[in-house]
C-alpha atoms as a PDB file:
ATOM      1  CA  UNK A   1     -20.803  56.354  67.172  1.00  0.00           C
ATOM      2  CA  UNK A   2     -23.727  58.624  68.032  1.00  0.00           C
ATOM      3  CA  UNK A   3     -24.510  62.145  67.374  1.00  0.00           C
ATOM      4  CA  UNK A   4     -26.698  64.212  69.592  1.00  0.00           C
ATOM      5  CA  UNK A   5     -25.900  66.943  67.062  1.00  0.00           C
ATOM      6  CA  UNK A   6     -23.694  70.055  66.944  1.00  0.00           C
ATOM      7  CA  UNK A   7     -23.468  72.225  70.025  1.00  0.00           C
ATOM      8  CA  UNK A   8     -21.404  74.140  72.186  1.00  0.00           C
ATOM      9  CA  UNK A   9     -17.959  72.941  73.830  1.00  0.00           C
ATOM     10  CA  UNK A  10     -18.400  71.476  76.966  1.00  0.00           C
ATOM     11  CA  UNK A  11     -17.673  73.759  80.279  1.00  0.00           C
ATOM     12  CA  UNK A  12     -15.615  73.673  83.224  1.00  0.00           C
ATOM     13  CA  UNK A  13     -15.011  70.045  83.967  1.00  0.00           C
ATOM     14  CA  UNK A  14     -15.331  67.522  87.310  1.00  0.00           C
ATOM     15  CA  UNK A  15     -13.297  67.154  89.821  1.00  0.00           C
ATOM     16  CA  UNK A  16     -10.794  64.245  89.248  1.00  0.00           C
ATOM     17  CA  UNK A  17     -11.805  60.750  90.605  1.00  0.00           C
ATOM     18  CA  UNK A  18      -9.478  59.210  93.348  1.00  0.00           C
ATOM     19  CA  UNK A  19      -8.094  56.789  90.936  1.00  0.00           C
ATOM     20  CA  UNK A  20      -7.329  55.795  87.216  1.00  0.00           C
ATOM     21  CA  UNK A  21      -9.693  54.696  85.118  1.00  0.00           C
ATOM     22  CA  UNK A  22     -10.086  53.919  81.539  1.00  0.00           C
ATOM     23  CA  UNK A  23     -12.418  55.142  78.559  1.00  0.00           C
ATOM     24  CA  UNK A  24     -13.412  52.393  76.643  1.00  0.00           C
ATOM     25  CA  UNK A  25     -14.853  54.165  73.797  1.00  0.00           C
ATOM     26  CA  UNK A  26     -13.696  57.208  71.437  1.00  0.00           C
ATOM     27  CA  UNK A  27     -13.553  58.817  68.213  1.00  0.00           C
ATOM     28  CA  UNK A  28     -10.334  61.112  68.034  1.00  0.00           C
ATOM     29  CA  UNK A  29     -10.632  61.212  64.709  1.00  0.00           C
ATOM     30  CA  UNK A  30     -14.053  62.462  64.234  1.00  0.00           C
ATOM     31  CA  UNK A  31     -15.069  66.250  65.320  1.00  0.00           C
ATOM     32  CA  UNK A  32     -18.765  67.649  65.548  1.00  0.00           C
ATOM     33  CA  UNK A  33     -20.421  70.038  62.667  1.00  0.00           C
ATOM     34  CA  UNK A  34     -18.329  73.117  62.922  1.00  0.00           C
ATOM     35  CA  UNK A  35     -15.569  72.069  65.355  1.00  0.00           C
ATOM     36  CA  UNK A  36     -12.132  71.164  64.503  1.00  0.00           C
ATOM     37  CA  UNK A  37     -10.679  67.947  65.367  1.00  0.00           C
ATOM     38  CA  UNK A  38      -9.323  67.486  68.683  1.00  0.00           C
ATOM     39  CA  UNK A  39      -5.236  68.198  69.711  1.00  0.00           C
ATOM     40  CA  UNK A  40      -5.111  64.278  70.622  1.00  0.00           C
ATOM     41  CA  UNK A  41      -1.858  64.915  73.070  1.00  0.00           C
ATOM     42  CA  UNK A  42      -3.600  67.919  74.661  1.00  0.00           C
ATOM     43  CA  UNK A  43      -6.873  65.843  74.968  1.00  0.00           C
ATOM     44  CA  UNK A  44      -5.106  63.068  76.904  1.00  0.00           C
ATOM     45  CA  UNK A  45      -3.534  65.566  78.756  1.00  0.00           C
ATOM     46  CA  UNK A  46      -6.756  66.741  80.419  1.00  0.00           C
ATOM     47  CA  UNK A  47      -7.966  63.064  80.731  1.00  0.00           C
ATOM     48  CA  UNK A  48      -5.059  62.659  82.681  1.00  0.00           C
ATOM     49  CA  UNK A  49      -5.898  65.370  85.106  1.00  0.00           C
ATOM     50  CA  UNK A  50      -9.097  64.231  86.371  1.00  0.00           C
ATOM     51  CA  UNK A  51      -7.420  60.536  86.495  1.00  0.00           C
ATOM     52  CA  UNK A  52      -8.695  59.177  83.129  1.00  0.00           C
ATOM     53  CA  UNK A  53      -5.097  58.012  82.654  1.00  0.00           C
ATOM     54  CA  UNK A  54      -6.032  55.682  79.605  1.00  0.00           C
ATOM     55  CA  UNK A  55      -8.330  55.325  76.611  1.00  0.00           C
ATOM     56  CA  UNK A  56      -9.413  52.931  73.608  1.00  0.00           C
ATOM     57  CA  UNK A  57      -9.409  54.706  69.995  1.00  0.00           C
ATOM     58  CA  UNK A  58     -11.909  53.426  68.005  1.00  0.00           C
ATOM     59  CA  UNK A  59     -11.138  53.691  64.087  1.00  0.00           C
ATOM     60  CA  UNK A  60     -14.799  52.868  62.508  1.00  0.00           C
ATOM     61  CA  UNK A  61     -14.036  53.162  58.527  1.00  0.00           C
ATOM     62  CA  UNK A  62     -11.003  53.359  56.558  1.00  0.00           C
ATOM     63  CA  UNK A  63      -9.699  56.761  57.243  1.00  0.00           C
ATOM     64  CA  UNK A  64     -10.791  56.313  61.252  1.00  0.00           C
ATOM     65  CA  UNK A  65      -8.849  52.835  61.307  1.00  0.00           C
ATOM     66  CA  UNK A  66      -5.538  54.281  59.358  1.00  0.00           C
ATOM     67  CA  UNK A  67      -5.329  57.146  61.758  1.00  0.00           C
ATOM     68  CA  UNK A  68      -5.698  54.877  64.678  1.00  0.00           C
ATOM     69  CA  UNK A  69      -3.124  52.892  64.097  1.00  0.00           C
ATOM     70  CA  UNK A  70      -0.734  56.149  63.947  1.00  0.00           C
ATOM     71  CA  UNK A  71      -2.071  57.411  66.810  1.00  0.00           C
ATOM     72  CA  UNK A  72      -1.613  54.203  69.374  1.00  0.00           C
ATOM     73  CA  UNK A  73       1.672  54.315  67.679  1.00  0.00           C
ATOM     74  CA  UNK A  74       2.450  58.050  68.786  1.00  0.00           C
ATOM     75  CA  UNK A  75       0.751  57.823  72.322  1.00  0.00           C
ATOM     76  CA  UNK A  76       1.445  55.243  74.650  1.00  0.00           C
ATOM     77  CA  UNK A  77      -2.095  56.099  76.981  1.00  0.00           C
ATOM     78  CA  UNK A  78      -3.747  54.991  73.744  1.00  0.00           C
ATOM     79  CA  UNK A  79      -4.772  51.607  72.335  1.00  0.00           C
ATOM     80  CA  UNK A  80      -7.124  51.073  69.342  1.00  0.00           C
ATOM     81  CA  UNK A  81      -9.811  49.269  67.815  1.00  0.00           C
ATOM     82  CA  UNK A  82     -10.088  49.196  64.326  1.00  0.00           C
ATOM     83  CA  UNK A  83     -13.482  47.984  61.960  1.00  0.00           C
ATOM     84  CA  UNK A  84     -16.110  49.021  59.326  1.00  0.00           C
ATOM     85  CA  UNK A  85     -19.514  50.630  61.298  1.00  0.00           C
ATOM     86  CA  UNK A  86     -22.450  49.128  60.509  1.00  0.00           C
ATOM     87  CA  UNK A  87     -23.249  51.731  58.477  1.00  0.00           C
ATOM     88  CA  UNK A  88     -20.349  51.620  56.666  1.00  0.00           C
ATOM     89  CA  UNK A  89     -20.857  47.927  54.766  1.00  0.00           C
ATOM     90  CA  UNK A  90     -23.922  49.196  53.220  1.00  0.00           C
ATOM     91  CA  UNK A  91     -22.428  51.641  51.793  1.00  0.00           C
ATOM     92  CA  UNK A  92     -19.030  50.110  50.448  1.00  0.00           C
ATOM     93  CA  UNK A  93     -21.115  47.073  49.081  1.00  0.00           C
ATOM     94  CA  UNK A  94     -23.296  49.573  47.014  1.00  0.00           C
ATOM     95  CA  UNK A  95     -20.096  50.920  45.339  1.00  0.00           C
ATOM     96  CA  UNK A  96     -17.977  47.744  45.303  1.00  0.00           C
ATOM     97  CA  UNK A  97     -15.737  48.730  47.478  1.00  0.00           C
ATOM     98  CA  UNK A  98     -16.323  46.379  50.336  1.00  0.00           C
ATOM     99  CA  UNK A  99     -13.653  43.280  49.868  1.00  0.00           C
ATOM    100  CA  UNK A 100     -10.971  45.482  49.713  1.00  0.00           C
ATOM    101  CA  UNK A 101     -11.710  47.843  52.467  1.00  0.00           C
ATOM    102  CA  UNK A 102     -12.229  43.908  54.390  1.00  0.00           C
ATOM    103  CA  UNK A 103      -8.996  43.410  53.315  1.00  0.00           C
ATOM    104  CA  UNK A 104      -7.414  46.385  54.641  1.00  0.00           C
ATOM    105  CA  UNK A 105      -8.938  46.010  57.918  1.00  0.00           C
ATOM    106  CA  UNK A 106      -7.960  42.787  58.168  1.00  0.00           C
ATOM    107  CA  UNK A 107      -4.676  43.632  57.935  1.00  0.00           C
ATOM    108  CA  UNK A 108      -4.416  46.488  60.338  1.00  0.00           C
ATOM    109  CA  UNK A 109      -6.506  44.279  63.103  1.00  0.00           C
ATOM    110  CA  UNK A 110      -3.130  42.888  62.856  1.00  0.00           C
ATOM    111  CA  UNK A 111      -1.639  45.497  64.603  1.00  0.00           C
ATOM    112  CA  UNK A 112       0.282  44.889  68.212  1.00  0.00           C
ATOM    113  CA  UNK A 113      -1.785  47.972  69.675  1.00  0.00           C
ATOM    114  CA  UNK A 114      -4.869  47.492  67.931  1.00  0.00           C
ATOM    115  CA  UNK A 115      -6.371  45.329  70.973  1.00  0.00           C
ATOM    116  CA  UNK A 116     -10.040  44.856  69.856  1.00  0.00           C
ATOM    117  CA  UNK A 117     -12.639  44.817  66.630  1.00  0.00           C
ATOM    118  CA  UNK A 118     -15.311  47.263  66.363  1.00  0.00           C
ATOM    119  CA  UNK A 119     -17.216  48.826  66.158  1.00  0.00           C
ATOM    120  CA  UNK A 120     -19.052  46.384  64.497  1.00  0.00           C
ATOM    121  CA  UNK A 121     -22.840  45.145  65.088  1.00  0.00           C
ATOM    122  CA  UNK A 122     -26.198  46.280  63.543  1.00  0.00           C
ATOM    123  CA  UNK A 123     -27.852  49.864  63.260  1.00  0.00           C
ATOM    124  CA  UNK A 124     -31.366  49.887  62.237  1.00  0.00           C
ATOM    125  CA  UNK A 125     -31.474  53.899  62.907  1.00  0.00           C
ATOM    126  CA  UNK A 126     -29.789  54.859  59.923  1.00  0.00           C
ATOM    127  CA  UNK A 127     -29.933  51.522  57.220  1.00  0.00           C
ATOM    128  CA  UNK A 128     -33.032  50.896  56.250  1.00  0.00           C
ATOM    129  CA  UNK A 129     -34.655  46.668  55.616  1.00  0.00           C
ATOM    130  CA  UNK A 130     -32.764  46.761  52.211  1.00  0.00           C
ATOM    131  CA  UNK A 131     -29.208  47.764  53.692  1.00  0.00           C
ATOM    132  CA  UNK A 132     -29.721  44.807  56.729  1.00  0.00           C
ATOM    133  CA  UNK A 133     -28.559  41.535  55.145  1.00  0.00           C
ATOM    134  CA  UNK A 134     -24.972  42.943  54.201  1.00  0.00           C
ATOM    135  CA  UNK A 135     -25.293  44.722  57.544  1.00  0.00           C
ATOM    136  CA  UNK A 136     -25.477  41.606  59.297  1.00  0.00           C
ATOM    137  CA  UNK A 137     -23.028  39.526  57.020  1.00  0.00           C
ATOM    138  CA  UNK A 138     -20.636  42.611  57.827  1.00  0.00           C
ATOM    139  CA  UNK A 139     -21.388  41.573  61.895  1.00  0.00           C
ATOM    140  CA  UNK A 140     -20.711  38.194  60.893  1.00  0.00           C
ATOM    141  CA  UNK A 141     -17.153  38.537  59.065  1.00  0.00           C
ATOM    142  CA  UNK A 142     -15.978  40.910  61.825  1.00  0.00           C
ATOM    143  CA  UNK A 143     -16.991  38.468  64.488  1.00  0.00           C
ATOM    144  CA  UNK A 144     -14.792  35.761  62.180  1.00  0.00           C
ATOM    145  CA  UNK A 145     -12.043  38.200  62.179  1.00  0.00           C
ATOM    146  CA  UNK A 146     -12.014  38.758  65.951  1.00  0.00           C
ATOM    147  CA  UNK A 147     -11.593  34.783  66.473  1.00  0.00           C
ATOM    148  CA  UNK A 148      -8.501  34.746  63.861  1.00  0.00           C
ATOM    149  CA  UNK A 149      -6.932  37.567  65.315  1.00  0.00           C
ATOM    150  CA  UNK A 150      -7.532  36.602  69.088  1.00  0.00           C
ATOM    151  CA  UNK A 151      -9.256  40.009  69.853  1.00  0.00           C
ATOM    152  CA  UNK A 152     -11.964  41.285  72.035  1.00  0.00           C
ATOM    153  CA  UNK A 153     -15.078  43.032  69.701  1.00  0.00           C
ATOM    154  CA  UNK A 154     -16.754  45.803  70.709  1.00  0.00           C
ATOM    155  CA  UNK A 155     -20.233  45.634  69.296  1.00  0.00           C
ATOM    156  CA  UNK A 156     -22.574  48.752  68.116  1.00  0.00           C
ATOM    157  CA  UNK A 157     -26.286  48.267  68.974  1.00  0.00           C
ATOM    158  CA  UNK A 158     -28.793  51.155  67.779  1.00  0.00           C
ATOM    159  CA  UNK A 159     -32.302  49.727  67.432  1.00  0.00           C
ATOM    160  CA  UNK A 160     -31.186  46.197  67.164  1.00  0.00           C
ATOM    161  CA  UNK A 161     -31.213  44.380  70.423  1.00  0.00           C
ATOM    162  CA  UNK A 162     -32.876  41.208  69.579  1.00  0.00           C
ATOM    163  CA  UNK A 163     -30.804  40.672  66.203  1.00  0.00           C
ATOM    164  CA  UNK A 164     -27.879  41.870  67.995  1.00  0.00           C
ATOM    165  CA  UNK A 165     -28.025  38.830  70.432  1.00  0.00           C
ATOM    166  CA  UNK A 166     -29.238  36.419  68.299  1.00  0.00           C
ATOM    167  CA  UNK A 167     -26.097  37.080  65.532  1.00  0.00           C
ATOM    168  CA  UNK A 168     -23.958  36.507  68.725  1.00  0.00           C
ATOM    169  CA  UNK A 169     -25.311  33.501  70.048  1.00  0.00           C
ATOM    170  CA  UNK A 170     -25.053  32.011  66.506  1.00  0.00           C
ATOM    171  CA  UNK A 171     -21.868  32.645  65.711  1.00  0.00           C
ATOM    172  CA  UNK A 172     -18.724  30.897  67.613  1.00  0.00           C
ATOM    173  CA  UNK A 173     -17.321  33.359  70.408  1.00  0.00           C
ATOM    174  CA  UNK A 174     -14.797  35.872  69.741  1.00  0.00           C
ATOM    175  CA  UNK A 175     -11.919  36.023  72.965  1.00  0.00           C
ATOM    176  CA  UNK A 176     -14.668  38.931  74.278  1.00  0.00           C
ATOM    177  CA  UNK A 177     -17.756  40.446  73.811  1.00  0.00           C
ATOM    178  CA  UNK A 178     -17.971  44.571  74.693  1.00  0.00           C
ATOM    179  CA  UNK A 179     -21.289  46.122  74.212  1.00  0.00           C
ATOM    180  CA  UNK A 180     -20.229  49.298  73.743  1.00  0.00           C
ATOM    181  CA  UNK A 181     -22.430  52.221  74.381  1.00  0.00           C
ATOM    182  CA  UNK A 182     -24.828  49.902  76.270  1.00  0.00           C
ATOM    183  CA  UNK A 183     -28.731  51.103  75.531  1.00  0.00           C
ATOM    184  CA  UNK A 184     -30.767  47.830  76.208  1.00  0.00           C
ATOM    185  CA  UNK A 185     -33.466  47.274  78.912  1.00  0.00           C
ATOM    186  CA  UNK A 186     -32.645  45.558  82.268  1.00  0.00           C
ATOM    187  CA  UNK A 187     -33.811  42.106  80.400  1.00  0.00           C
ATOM    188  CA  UNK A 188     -31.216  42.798  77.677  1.00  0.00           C
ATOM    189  CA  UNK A 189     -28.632  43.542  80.376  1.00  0.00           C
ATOM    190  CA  UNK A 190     -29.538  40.268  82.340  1.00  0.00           C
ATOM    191  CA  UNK A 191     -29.082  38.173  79.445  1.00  0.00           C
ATOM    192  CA  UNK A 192     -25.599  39.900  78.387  1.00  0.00           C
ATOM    193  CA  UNK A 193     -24.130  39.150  81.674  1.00  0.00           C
ATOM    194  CA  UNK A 194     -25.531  35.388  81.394  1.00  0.00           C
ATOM    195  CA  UNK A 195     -23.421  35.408  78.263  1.00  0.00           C
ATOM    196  CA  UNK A 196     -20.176  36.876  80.152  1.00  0.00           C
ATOM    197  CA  UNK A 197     -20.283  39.791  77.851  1.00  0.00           C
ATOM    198  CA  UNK A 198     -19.146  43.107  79.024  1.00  0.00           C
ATOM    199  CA  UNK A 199     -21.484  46.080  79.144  1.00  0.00           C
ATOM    200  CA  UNK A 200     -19.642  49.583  78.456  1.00  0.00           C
ATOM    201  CA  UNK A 201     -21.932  52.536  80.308  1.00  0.00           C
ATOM    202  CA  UNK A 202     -21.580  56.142  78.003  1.00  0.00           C
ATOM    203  CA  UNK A 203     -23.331  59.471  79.046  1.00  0.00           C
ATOM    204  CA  UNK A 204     -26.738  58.621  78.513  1.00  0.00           C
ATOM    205  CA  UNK A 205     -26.796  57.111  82.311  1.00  0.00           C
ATOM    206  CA  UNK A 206     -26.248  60.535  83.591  1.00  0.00           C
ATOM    207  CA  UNK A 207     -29.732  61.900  81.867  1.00  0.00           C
ATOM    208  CA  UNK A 208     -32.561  62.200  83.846  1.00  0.00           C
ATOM    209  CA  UNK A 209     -34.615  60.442  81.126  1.00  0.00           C
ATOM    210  CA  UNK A 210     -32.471  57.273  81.403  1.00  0.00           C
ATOM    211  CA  UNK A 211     -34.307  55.297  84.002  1.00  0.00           C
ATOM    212  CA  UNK A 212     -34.463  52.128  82.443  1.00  0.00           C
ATOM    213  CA  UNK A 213     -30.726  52.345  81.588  1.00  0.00           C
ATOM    214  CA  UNK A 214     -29.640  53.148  84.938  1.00  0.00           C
ATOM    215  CA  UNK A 215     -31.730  49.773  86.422  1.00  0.00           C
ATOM    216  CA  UNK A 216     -29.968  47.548  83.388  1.00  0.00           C
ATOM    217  CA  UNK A 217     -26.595  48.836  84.978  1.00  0.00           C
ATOM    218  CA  UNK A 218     -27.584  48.059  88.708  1.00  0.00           C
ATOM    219  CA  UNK A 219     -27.838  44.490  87.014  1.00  0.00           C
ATOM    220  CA  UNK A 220     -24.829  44.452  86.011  1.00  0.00           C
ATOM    221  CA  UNK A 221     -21.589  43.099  87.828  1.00  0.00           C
ATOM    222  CA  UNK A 222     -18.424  44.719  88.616  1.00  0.00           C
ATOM    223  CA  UNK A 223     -16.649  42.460  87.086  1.00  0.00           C
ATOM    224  CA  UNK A 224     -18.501  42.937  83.529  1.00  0.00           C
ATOM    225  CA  UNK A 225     -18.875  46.523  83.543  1.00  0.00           C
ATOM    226  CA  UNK A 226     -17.032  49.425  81.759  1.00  0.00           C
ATOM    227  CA  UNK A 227     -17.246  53.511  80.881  1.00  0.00           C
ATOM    228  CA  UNK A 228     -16.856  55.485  77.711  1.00  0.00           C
ATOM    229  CA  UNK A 229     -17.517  58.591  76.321  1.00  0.00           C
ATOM    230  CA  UNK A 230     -17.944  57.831  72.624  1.00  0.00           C
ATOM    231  CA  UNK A 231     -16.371  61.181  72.016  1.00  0.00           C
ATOM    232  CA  UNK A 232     -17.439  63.906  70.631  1.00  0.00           C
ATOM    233  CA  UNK A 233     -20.533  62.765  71.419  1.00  0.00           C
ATOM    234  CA  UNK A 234     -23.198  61.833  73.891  1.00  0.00           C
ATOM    235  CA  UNK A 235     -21.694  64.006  76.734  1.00  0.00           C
ATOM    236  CA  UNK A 236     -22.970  63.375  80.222  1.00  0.00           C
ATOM    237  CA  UNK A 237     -24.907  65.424  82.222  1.00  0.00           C
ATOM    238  CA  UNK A 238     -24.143  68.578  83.247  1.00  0.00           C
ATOM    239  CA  UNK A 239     -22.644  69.038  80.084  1.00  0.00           C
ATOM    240  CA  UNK A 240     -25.677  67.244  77.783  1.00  0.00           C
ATOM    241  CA  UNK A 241     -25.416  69.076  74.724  1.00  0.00           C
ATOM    242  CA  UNK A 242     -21.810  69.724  74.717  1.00  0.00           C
ATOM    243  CA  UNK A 243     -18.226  67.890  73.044  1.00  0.00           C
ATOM    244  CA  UNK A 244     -17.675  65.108  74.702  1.00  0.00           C
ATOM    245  CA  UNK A 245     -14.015  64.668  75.680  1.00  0.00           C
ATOM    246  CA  UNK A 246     -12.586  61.835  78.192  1.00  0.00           C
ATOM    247  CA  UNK A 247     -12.120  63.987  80.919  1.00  0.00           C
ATOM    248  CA  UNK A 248     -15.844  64.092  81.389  1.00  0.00           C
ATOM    249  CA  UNK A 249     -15.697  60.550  82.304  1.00  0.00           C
ATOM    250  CA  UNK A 250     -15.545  61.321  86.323  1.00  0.00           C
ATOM    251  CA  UNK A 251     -19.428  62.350  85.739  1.00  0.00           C
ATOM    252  CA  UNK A 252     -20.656  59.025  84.305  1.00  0.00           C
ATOM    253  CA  UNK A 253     -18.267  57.225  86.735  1.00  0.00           C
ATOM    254  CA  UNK A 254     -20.041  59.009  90.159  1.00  0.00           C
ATOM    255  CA  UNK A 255     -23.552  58.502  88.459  1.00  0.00           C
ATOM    256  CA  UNK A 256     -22.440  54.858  88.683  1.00  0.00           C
ATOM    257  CA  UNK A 257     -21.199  54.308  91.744  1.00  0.00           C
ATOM    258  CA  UNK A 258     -24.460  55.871  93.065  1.00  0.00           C
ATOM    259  CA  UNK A 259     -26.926  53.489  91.011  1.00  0.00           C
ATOM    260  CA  UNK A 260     -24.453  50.344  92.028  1.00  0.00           C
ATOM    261  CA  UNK A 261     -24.451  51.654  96.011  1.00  0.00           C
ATOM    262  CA  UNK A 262     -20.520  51.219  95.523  1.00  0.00           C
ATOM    263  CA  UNK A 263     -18.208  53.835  96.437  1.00  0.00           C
ATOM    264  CA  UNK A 264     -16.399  55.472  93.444  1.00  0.00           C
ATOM    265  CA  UNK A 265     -12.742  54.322  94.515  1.00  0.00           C
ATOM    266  CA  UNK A 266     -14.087  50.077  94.189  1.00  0.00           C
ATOM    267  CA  UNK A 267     -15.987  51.179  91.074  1.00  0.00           C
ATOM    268  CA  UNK A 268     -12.788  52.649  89.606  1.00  0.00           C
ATOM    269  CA  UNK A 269     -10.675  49.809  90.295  1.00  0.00           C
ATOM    270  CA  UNK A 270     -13.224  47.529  89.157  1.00  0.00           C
ATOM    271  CA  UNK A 271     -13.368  49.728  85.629  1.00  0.00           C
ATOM    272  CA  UNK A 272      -9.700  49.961  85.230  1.00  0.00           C
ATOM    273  CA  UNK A 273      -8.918  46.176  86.326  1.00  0.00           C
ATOM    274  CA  UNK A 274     -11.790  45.063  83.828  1.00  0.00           C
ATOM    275  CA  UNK A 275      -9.915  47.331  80.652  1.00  0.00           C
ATOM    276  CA  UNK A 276      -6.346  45.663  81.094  1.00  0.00           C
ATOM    277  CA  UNK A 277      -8.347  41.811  81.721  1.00  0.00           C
ATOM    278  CA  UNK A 278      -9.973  43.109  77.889  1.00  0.00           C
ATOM    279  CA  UNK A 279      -6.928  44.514  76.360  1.00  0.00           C
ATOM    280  CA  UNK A 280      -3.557  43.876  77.775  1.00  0.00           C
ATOM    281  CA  UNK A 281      -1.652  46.103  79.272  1.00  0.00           C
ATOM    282  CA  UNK A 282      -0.932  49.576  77.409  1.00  0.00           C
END
C-alpha cells in the first residue's frame, strides 16, 4: 500500500482490453484524504467494462482483513488476501497488541476465499532501524503462516530489496511467492524469476520516470508476471495523480505488452492464466 497523496478522481477511462484479466492488488477498504470509500459493487462494475472481470482484495490490518472477508463473501469477482503490513507489527508490538491481532489473522487466513497472505514483507520508508527486528520477525511468522495454510504470499517491498530476498531465501517456501507492487532493478527482477517468484507490475511502469522498472519487466517471463493497481493509489499514467480504481488496469496492461514486444491479447491471457495457477478459481 502506497500513497502518492490526495488528488483528484481519475478521468475518463481506457478503452477495454480484448480479454479478461485480473488485478492482483487492491485496497477496497481504504479511500484517499478527503474521498469516501469506494461503492465496491459499482467499482467492479466498471472493472468489468473495460474487461478487468476479476480482482484480489487485500485486507492489510485488522479492520482491512475483517472487511475482506465480508466482501469475497458478498462478491463472487472478488477473492482476498488477508495480513498485518509491515508497518502494522511495529506498531501493535509497541502497544501489546500484536499476539492477538496474529491470532485473529490466523484464523481468518483460514478462510475458503481468502486465497493468499499479505501483504506482508519489510518497509524501511516509514519504520525506522528500531521498528526493523519485529518488522522482520512479522515477515517471518506470516511466511510460517502461508506454509500452514497452503497459501500463496504476496510480499510488500519499499526500500528493502536486499533484506527482502535474503528473509525469503532463509525461510522454507510458502506454496508462492508474489512480489506485489514490483519496484526492484532489472538485477532484482533476474534473481526473482531464478527463484520462480511472481512479479506483480502496478502503475509506476506507465511513468515516464520508470525506466529501470520497465527493463526489470522485459526480464521477466510470461509465465511469472502479473498487474495491479494497488487502489486508490499509484494510478497509471494518464491519470498519475488521480484514484486509482481497477478499471485503469487496461493502461498498465498496453504499457506492457509494448515493453515485452507481445501483443496485448497473449499478454492478457498470460495475466489471467497466471491469477487462477496463484489462486484457484473464483
Amino acid at each position: 500500500m502506497t500513497s502518492s497523496g490526495g488528488g483528484r478522481p481519475a478521468a475518463a477511462g481506457p478503452d477495454p482490453l480484448p480479454l479478461p484479466v485480473v488485478d492482483n492488488h487492491l485496497h477496497l477498504d481504504h479511500a484517499r484524504e478527503g474521498e469516501d470509500l469506494p461503492d465496491i459493487a459499482a467499482t467492479l462494475a466498471a472493472a468489468a467494462r473495460v474487461n478487468v472481470t476479476r480482482v484480489v482484495q487485500i485486507g492489510c490490518d485488522l479492520p482491512g482483513a475483517r472487511m475482506t472477508v465480508a466482501a469475497v463473501e458478498a462478491h463472487p469477482t472478488m477473492v482476498g488476501g488477508v495480513a498485518l503490513h509491515p508497518n502494522e507489527v511495529p506498531r501493535l508490538a509497541a502497544s501489546g497488541e500484536l499476539d492477538a491481532a496474529y491470532a485473529e489473522i490466523a484464523s481468518l487466513a483460514e478462510h475458503p476465499r481468502v486465497r493468499t497472505i499479505g501483504e506482508t514483507g519489510l518497509d524501511y520508508y516509514r519504520t525506522d532501524e528500531s521498528g526493523r527486528p519485529v518488522q522482520q520477525d512479522g515477515f517471518r511468522w506470516h511466511l510460517a503462516l502461508a506454509r500452514r495454510v497452503g497459501k500463496p504470499v504476496q510480499v510488500h517491498d519499499r526500500e528493502a530489496h536486499a533484506d527482502v530476498l535474503r528473509i525469503l531465501a532463509e525461510e522454507p517456501a510458502p506454496p508462492a511467492v508474489v512480489l506485489h507492487c514490483f519496484s526492484g532493478d532489472v538485477e532484482m527482477a533476474r534473481e526473482a524469476v531464478a527463484r520462480g517468484y511472481y512479479l506483480s507490475f502496478a502503475g509506476p511502469v506507465t511513468f515516464k520516470n520508470a525506466r529501470g522498472l520497465r527493463d526489470a519487466l522485459a526480464v521477466t517471463p510470461l509465465e511469472q508476471l502479473l498487474v495491479e493497481t494497488d487502489a486508490p493509489y499509484l494510478a497509471p499514467s494518464p491519470h498519475r495523480g488521480a484514484t486509482n480504481t481497477p478499471a485503469l488496469v487496461p493502461y498498465t496492461v498496453r504499457v506492457m505488452a509494448d515493453v515485452l514486444a507481445v501483443d496485448v491479447p497473449t499478454l492478457c491471457r498470460a495475466l489471467d492464466a497466471n491469477a487462477e495457477r496463484l489462486y484457484g478459481p473464483w
